[in-house]
Protein backbone atom coordinates (compact mmCIF):
# COMPACT_ATOMS: atom_id res chain seq x y z
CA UNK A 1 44.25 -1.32 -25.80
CA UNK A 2 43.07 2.15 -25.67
CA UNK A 3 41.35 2.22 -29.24
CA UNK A 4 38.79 -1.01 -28.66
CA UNK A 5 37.54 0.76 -25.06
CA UNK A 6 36.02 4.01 -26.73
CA UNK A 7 33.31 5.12 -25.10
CA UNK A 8 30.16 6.28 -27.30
CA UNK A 9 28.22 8.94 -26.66
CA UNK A 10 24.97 7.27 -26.39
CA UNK A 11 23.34 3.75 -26.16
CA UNK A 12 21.22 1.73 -28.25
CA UNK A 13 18.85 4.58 -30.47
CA UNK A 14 20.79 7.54 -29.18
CA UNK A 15 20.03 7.25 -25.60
CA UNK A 16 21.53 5.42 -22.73
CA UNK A 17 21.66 2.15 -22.35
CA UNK A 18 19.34 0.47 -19.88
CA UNK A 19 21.46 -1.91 -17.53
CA UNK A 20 20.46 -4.87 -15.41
CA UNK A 21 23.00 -5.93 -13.09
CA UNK A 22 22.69 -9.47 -11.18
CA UNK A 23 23.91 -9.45 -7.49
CA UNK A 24 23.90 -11.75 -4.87
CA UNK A 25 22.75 -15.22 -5.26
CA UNK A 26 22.61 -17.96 -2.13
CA UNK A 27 26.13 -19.32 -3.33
CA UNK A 28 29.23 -18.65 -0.31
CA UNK A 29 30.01 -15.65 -2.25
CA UNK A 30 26.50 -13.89 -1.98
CA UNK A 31 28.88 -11.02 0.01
CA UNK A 32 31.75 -10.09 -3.10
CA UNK A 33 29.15 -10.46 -5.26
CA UNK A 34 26.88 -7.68 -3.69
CA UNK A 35 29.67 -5.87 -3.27
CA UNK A 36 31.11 -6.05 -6.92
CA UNK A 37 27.52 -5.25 -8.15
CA UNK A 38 27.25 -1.58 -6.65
CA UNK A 39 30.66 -0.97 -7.28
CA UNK A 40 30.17 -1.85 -10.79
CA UNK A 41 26.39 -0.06 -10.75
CA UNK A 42 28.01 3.65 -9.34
CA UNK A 43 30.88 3.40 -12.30
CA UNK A 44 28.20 2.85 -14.84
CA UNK A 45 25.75 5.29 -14.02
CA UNK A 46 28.97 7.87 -13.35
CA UNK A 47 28.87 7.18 -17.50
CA UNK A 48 25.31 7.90 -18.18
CA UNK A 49 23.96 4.38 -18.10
CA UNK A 50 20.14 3.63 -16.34
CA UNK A 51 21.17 0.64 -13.73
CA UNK A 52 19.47 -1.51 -12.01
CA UNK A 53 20.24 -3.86 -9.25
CA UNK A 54 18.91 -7.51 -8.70
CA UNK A 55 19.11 -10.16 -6.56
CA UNK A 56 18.89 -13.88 -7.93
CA UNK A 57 15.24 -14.38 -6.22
CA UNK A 58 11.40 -15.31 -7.72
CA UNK A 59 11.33 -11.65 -8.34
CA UNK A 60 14.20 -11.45 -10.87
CA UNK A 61 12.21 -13.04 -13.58
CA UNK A 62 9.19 -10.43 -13.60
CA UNK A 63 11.45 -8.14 -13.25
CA UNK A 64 13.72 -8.76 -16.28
CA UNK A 65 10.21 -9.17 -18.14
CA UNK A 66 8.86 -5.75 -17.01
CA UNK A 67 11.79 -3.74 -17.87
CA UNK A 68 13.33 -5.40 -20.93
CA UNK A 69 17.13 -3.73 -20.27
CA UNK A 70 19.12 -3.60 -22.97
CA UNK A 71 22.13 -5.37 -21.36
CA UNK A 72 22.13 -8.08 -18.70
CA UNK A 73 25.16 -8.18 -16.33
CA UNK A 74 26.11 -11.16 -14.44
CA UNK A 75 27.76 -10.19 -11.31
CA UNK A 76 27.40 -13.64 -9.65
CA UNK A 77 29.69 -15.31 -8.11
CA UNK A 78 28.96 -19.69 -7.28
CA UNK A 79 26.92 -22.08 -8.85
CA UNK A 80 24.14 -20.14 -10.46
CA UNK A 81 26.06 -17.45 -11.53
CA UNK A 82 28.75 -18.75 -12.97
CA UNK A 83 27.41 -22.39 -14.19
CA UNK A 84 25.86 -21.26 -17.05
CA UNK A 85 21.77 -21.78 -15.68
CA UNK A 86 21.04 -18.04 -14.86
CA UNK A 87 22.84 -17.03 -17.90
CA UNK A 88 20.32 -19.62 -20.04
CA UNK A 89 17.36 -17.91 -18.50
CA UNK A 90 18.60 -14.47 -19.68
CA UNK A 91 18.67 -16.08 -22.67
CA UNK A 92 15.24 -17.35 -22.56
CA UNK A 93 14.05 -13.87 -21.63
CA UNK A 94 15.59 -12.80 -25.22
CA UNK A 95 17.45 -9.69 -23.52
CA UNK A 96 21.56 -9.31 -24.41
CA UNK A 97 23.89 -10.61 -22.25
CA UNK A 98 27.12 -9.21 -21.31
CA UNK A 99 29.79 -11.77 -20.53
CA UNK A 100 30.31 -15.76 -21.72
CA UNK A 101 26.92 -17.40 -22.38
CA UNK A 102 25.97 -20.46 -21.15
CA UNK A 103 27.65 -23.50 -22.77
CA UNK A 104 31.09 -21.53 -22.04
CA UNK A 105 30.31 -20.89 -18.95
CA UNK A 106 29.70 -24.57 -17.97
CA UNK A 107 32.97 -25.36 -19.38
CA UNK A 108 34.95 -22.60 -17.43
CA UNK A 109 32.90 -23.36 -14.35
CA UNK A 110 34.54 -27.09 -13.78
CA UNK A 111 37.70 -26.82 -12.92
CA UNK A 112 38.58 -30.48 -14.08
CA UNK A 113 37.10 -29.91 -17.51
CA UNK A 114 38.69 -26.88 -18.45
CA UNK A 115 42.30 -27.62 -17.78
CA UNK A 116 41.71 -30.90 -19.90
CA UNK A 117 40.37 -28.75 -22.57
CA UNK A 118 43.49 -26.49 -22.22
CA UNK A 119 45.78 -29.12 -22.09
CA UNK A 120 44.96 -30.91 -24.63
CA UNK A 121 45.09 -27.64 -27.00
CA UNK A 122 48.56 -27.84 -25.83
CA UNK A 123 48.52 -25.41 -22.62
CA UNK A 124 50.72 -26.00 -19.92
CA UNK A 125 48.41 -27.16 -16.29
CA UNK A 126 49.82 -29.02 -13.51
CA UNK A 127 48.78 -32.58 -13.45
CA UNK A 128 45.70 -33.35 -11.45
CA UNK A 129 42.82 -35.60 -10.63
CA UNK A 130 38.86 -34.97 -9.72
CA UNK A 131 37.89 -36.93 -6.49
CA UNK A 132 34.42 -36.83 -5.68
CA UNK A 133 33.69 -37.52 -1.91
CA UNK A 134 31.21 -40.85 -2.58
CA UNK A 135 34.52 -42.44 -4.15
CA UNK A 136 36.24 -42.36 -0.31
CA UNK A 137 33.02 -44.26 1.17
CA UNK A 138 33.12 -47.08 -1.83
CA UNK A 139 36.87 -47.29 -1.61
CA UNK A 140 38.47 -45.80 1.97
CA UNK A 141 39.74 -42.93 2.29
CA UNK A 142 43.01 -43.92 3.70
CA UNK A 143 44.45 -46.15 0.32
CA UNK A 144 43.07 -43.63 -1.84
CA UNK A 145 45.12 -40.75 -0.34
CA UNK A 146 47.91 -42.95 0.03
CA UNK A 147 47.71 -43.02 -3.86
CA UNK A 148 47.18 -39.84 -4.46
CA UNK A 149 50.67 -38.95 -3.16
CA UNK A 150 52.18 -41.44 -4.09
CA UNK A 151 51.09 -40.51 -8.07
CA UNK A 152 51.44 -36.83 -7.74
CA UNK A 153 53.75 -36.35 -4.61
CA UNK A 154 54.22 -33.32 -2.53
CA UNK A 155 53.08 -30.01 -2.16
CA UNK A 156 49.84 -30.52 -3.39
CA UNK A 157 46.75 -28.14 -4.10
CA UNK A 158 43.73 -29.40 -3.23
CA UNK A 159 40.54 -26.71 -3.78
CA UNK A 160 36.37 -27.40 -4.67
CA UNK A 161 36.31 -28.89 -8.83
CA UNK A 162 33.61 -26.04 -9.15
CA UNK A 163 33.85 -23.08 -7.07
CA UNK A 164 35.80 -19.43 -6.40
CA UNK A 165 36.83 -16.99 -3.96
CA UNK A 166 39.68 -19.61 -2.83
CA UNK A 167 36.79 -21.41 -0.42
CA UNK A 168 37.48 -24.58 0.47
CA UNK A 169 41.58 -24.34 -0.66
CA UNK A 170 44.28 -25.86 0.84
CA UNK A 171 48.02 -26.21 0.08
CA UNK A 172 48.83 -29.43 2.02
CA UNK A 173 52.74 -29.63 2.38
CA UNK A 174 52.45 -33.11 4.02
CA UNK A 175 50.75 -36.44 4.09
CA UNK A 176 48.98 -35.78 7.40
CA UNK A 177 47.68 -32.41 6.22
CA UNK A 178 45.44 -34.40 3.19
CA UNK A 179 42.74 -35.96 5.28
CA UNK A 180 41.96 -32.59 6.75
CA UNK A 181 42.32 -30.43 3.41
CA UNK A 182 39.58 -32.89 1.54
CA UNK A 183 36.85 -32.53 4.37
CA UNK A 184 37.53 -28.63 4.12
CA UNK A 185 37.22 -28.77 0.40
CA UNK A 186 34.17 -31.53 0.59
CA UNK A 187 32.30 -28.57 2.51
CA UNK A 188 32.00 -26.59 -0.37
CA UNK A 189 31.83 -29.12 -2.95
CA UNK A 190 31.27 -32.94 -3.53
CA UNK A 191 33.93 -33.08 -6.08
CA UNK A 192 37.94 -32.58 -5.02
CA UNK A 193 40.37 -31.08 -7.40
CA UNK A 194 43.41 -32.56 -6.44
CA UNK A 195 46.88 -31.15 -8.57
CA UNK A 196 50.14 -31.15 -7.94
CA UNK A 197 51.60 -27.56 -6.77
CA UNK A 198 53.94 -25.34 -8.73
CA UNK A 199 56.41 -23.01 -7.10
CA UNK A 200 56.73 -19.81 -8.71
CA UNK A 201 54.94 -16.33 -9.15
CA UNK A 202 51.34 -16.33 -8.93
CA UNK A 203 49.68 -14.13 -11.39
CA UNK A 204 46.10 -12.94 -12.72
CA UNK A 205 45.81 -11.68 -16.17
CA UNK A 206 42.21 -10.55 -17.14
CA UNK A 207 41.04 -10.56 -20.83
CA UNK A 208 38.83 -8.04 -22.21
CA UNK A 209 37.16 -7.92 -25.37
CA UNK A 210 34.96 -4.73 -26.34
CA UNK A 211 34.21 -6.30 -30.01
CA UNK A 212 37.27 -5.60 -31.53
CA UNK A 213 39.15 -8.96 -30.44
CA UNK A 214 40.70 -9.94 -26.81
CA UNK A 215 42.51 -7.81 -25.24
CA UNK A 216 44.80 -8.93 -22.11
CA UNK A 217 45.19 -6.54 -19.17
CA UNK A 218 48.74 -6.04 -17.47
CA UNK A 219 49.00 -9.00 -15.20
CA UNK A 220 48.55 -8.74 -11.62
CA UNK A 221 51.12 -10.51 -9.03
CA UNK A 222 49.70 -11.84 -6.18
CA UNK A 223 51.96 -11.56 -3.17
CA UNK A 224 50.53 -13.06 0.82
CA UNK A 225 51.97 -13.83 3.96
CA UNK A 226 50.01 -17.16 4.31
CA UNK A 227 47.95 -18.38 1.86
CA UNK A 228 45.80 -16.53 -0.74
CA UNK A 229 42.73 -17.89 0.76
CA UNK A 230 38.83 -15.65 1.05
CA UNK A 231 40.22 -13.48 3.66
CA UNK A 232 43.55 -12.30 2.02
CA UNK A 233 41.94 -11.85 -1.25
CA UNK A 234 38.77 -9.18 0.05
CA UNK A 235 40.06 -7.96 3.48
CA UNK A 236 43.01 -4.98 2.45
CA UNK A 237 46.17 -5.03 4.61
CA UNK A 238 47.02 -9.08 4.22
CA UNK A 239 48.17 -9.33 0.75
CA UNK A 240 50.19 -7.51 -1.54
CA UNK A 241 49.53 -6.56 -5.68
CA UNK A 242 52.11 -5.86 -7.98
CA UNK A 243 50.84 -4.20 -11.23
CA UNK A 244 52.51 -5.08 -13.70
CA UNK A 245 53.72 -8.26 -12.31
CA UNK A 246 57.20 -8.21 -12.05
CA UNK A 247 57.92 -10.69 -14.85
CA UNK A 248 60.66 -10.29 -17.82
CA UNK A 249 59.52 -9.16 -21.29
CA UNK A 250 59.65 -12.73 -22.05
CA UNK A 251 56.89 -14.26 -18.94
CA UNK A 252 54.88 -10.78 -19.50
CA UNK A 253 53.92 -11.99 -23.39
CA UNK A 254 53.59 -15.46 -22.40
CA UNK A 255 50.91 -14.85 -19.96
CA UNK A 256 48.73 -12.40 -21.98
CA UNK A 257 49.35 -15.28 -24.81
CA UNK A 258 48.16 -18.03 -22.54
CA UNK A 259 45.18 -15.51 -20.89
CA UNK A 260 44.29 -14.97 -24.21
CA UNK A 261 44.30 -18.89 -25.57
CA UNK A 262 42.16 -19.47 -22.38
CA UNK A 263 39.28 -16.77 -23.51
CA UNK A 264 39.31 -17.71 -27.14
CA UNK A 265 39.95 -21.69 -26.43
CA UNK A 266 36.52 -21.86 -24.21
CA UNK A 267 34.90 -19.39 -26.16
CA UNK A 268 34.61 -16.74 -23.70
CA UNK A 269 32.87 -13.36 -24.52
CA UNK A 270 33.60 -9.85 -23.48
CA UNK A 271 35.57 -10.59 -19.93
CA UNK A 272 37.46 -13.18 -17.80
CA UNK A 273 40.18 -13.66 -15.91
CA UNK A 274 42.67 -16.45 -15.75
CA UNK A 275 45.11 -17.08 -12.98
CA UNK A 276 48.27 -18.85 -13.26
CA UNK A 277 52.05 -19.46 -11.55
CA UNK A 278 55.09 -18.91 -13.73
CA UNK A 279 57.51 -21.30 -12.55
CA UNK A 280 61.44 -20.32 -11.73
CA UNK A 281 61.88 -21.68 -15.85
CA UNK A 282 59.42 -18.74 -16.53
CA UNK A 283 56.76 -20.94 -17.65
CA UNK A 284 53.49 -20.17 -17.35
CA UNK A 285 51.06 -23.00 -15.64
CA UNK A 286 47.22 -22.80 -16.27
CA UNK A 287 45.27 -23.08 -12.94
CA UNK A 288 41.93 -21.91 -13.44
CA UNK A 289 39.90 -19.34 -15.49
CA UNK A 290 36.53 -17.10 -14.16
CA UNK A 291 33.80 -16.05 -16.22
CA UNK A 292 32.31 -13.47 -13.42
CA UNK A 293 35.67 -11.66 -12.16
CA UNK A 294 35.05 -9.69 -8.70
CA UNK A 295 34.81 -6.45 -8.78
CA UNK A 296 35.41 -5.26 -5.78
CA UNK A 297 38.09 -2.35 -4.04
CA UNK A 298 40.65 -5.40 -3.61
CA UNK A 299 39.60 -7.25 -7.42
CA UNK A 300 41.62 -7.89 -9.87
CA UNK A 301 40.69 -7.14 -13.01
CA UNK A 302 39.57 -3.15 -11.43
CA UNK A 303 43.32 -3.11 -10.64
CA UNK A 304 44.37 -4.32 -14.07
CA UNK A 305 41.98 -1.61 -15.74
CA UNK A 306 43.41 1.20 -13.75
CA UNK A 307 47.08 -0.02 -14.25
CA UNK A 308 46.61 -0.39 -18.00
CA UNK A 309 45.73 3.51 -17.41
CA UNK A 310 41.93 3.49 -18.22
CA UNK A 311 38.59 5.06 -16.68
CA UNK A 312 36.67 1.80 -14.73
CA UNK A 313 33.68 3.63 -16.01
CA UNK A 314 34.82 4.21 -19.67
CA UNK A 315 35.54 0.24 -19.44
CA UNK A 316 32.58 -0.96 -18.12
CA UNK A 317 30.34 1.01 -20.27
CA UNK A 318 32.46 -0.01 -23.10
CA UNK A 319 31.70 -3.57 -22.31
CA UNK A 320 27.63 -2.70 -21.99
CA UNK A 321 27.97 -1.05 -25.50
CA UNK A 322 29.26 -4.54 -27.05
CA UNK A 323 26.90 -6.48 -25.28
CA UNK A 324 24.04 -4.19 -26.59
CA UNK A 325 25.22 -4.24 -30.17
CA UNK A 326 25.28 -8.07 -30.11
CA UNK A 327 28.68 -8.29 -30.00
């Protein structure tokens, strides 16, 4: 790991690299994603790198025109960010991008469409169904949910097809609990992701890739009293990280393998992160994948980084020098 996140001496012509970070956005997640942009801005310029901080406004565009950085960084977090249209306008703009570009990100950003992708290259996912909220006004919702249990049974997940942070996620233990957990989820997004749950140790493992090939971080277990929802995951005190997770030999290679799969399957570039459950069989279960990991005090991947014993600064401005060199 250590070889791949050298850090040079100087950016693009022998000087240091010009940096645009994106932060902010009107998604739910405006708040991580402001804060993961100056936490990721004060590591980078603790390296030598010129940053810049932007919020996703009529301004951005000017900007990005005016000062022609030599790296753009997505730090965006909901629809825009993360769906592959700011990304295309970067793009547009002719300026590097650091992280997946646009078509990838689409696929990572539904839910639905990923895990088919995955599964059908022969990754383990629970089963699941996408439910979006104009099919319970044709059909009822009563016989639909009725079906829904009866085809995937109980507990069940049920969280926005598109979507992050954990808004809008509910583990629904009971019939009676359904109804309730699809208006929460229908409040963040018209389209339900509906799977069935696994029991077992939930996990993160975040993929890097500096040019020389993906790398996978140590994996992080994720450890609540309640659910993992917004609050547990950004407020310190209510949930408890184990780096490394504690996993056999066996589980810790099959995760990195399947985090790995994930970033290379999609066609991922540079970072992501890809969280899972190992069951009690040690099997890992694909759940989701992010293109725009948080990067905040309570983030993952920043934990993974430090765990794996490396500089946040060192990797960060590693990842700018890829992105610069077109990598």
């Amino acid at each position: 790991m250590a070889a791949p996140l050298v850090v040079p001496g100087a950016g693009p012509g022998g000087r240091a690299p010009t940096v645009a970070v994106l932060a902010g956005g009107l998604s739910h997640e405006r708040d991580v994603s402001l804060r993961s942009g100056r936490r990721v801005a004060e590591a980078l310029r603790g390296t030598g790198a010129e940053v810049t901080v932007h919020d996703v406004d009529a301004d951005l565009v000017p900007a990005l025109r005016q000062l022609r950085p030599d790296v753009v960084w997505p730090l965006l977090h909901g629809a825009t960010g993360e769906d592959g249209s700011v990304r295309d306008v970067v793009r547009m703009l002719g300026l590097h991008l650091l992280g997946s570009g646009p078509r990838a990100s689409r696929l990572a950003w539904s839910k639905p469409v990923a895990k088919t992708v995955m599964a059908r290259a022969g990754v383990a996912t629970p089963e699941h169904m996408a439910l979006p909220q104009a099919l319970f006004r044709e059909l009822g919702a009563r016989p639909v949910l009725d079906l829904v249990v009866e085809h995937l049974g109980l507990p069940l997940v049920v969280k926005p097809s598109r979507g992050g942070s954990a808004l809008g996620v509910t583990l629904v233990a009971s019939r009676d609990e359904l109804a309730g957990a699809m208006v929460e989820c229908f409040s963040y997004c018209g389209t339900a992701l509906v799977e069935r749950a696994v029991v077992g140790t939930e996990v993160a493992v975040s993929v890097l890739d500096t040019g020389t090939g993906p790398v996978a971080l140590p994996a992080v277990e994720i450890v609540t009293d309640g659910p993992y929802d917004y609050d547990a995951r950004y407020n310190p005190g209510r949930t408890e990280y184990f780096v490394p997770a504690r996993l056999d030999a066996t589980a810790q290679a099959a995760v990195a393998e399947l985090a790995i799969a994930v970033h290379t399957t999609l066609g991922l570039r540079h970072l992501s992160r890809t969280d899972l459950v190992v069951d009690d069989d040690g099997v890992p279960w694909f759940l989701e994948v992010n293109v725009a990991p948080g990067m905040t005090e309570t983030s993952l991947l920043p934990q993974a980084v430090e765990a794996a014993g490396h500089d946040l600064g060192a990797v960060y401005r590693a990842l700018v020098d890829a992105a610069a060199s077109g990598a």
